[in-house]
N, C-alpha and C. Protein backbone atom coordinates (compact mmCIF):
# COMPACT_ATOMS: atom_id res chain seq x y z
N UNK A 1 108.67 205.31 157.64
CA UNK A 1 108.33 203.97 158.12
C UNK A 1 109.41 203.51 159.11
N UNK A 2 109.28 203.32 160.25
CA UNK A 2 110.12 202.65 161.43
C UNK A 2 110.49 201.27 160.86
N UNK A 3 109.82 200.47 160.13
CA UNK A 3 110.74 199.89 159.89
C UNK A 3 111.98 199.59 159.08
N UNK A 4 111.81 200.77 158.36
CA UNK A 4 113.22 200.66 157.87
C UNK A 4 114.78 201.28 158.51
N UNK A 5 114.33 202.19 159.70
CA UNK A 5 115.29 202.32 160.42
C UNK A 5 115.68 201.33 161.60
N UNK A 6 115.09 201.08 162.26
CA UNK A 6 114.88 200.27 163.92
C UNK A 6 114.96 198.91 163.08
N UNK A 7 116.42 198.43 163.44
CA UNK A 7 116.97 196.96 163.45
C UNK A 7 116.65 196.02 164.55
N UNK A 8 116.55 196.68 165.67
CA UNK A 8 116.73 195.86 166.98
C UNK A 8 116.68 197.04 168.15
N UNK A 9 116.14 196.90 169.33
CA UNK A 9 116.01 197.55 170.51
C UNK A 9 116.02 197.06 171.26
N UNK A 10 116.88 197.37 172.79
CA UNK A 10 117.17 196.76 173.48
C UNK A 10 117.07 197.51 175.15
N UNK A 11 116.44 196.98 175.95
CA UNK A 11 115.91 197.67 176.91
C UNK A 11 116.30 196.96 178.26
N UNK A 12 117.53 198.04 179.12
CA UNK A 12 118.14 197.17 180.07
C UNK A 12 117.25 197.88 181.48
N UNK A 13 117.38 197.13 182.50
CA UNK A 13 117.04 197.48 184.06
C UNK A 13 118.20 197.36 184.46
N UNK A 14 118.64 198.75 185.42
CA UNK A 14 119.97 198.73 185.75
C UNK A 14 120.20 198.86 187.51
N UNK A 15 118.96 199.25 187.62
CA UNK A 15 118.24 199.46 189.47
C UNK A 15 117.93 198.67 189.73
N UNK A 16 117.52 198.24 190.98
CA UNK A 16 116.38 197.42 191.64
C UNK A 16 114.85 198.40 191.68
N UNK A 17 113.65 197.70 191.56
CA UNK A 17 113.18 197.67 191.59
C UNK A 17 112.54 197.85 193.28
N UNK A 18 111.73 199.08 193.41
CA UNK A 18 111.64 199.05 195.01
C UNK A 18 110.77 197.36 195.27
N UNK A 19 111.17 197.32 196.37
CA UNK A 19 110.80 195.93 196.78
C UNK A 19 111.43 194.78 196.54
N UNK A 20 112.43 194.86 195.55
CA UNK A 20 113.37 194.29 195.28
C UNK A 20 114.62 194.37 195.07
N UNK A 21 115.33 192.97 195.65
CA UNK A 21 117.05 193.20 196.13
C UNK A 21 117.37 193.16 194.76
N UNK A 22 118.80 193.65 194.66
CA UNK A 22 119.30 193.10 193.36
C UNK A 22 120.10 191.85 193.42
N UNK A 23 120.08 191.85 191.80
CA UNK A 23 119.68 190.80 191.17
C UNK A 23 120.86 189.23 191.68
N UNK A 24 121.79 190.24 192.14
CA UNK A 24 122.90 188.87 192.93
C UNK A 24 122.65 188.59 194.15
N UNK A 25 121.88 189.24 194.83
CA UNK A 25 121.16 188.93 196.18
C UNK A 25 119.93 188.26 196.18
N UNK A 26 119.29 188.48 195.07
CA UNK A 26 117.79 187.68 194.82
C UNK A 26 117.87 186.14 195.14
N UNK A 27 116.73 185.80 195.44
CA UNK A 27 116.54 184.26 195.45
C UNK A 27 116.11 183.97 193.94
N UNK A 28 115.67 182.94 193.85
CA UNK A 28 115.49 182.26 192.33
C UNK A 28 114.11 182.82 192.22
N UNK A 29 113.28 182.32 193.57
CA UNK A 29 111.80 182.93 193.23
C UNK A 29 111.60 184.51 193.27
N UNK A 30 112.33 185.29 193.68
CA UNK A 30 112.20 186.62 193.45
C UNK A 30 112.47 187.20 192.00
N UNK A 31 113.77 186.17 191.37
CA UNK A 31 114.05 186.89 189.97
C UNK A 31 112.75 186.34 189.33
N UNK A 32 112.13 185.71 189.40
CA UNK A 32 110.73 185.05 188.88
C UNK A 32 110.17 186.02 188.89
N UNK A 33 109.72 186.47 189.85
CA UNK A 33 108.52 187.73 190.06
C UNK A 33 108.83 188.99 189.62
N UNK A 34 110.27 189.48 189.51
CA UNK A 34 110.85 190.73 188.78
C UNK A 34 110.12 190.13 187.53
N UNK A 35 110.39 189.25 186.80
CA UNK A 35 110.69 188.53 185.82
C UNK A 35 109.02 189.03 185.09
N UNK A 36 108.22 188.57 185.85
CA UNK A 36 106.56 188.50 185.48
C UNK A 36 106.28 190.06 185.70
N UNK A 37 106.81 190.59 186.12
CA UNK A 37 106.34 192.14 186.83
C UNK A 37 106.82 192.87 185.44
N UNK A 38 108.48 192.67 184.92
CA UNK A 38 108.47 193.27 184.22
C UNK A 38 107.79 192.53 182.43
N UNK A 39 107.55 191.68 182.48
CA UNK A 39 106.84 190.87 181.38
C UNK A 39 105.80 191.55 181.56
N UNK A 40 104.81 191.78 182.34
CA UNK A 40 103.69 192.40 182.35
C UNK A 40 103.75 193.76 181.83
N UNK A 41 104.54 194.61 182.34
CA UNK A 41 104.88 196.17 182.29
C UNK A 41 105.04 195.87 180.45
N UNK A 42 105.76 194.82 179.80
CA UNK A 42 105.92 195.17 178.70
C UNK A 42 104.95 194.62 177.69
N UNK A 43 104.06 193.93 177.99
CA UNK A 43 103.06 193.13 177.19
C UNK A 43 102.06 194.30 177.62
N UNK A 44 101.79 195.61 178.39
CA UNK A 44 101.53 196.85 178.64
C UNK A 44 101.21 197.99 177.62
N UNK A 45 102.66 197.49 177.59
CA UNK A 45 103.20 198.85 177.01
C UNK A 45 103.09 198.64 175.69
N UNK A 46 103.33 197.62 174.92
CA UNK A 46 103.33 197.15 173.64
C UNK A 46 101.58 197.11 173.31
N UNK A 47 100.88 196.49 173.68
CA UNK A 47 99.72 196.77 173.58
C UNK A 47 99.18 198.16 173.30
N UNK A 48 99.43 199.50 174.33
CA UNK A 48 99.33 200.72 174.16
C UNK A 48 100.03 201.62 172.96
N UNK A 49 101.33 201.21 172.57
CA UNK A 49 101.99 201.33 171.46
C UNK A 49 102.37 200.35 170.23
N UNK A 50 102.00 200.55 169.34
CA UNK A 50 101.66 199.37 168.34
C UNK A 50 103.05 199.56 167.91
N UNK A 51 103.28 200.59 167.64
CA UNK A 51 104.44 201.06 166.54
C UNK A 51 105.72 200.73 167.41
N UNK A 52 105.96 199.68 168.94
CA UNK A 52 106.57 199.61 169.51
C UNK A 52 106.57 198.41 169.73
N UNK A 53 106.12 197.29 168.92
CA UNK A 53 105.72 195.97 169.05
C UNK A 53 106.81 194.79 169.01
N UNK A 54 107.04 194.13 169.61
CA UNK A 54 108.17 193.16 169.92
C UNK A 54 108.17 192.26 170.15
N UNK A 55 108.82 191.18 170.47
CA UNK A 55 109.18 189.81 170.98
C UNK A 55 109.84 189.80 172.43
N UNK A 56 109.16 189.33 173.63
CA UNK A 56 109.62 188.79 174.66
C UNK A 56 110.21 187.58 174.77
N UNK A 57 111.47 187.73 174.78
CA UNK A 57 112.07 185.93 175.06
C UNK A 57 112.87 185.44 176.41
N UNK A 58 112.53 184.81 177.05
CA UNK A 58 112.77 184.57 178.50
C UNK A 58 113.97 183.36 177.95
N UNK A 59 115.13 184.05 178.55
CA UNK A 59 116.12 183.22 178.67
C UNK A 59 116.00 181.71 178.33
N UNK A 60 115.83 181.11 179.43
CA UNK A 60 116.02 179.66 179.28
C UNK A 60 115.09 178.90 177.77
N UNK A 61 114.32 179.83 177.09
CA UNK A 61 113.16 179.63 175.88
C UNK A 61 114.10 179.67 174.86
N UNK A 62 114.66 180.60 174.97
CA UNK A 62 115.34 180.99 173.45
C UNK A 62 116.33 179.50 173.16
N UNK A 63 116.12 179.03 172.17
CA UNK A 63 116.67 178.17 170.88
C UNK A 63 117.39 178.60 170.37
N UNK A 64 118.39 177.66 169.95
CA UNK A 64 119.29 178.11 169.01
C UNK A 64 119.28 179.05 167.97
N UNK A 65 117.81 178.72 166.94
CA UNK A 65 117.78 179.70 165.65
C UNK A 65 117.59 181.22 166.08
N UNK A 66 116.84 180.81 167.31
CA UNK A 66 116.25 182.47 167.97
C UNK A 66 117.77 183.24 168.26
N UNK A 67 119.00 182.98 168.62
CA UNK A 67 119.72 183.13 169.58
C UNK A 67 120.71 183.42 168.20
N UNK A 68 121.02 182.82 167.11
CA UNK A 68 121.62 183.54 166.09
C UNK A 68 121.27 184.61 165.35
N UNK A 69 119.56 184.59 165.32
CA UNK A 69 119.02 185.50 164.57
C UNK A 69 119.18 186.77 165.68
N UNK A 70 118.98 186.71 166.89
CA UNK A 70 119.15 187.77 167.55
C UNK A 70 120.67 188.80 167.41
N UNK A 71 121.27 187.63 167.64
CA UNK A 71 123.03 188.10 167.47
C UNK A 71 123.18 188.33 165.90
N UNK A 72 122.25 188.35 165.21
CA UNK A 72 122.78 188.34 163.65
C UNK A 72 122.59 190.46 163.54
N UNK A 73 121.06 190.07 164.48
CA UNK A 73 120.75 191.88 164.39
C UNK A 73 121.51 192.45 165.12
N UNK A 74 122.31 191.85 166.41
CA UNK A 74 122.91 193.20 166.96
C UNK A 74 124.18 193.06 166.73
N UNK A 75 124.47 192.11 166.27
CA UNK A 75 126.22 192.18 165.43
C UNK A 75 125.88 193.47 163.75
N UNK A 76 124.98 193.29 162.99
CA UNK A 76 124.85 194.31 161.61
C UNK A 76 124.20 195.33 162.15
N UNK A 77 124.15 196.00 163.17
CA UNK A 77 124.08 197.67 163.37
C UNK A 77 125.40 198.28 163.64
């Protein structure tokens, strides 16, 4: 059962994206559209893989309780 191993996963972009500058050169509305491009790619992918199912949380959303509970999982691995 995956869930008793998999605490937390964490999935970085470390390139640009063709068509897009990186991320300290971006305008505000471009990190938007990375932003939805890759939200899409992962509401995708999660759909196609169940056993890979997760929570998207867009920065400025996340709340306090969200934001300890997150740091609670990647501080106990």
């Amino acid at each position: 059962d995956i869930n008793k191993y998999i605490l937390s996963s964490r999935m970085r972009a470390t390139r640009n994206l063709s068509g897009f500058t990186f991320p300290t050169f971006s305008t505000r509305a471009e990190r938007r559209r990375v932003e939805r491009k890759f939200n899409k790619v992962f509401q995708q992918f999660t759909q196609a893989n169940n056993e890979f199912n997760g929570n998207y949380y867009r920065l400025w959303m996340i709340d306090e309780e969200i934001q300890k509970r997150l740091a609670n999982v990647s501080t106990s691995m």
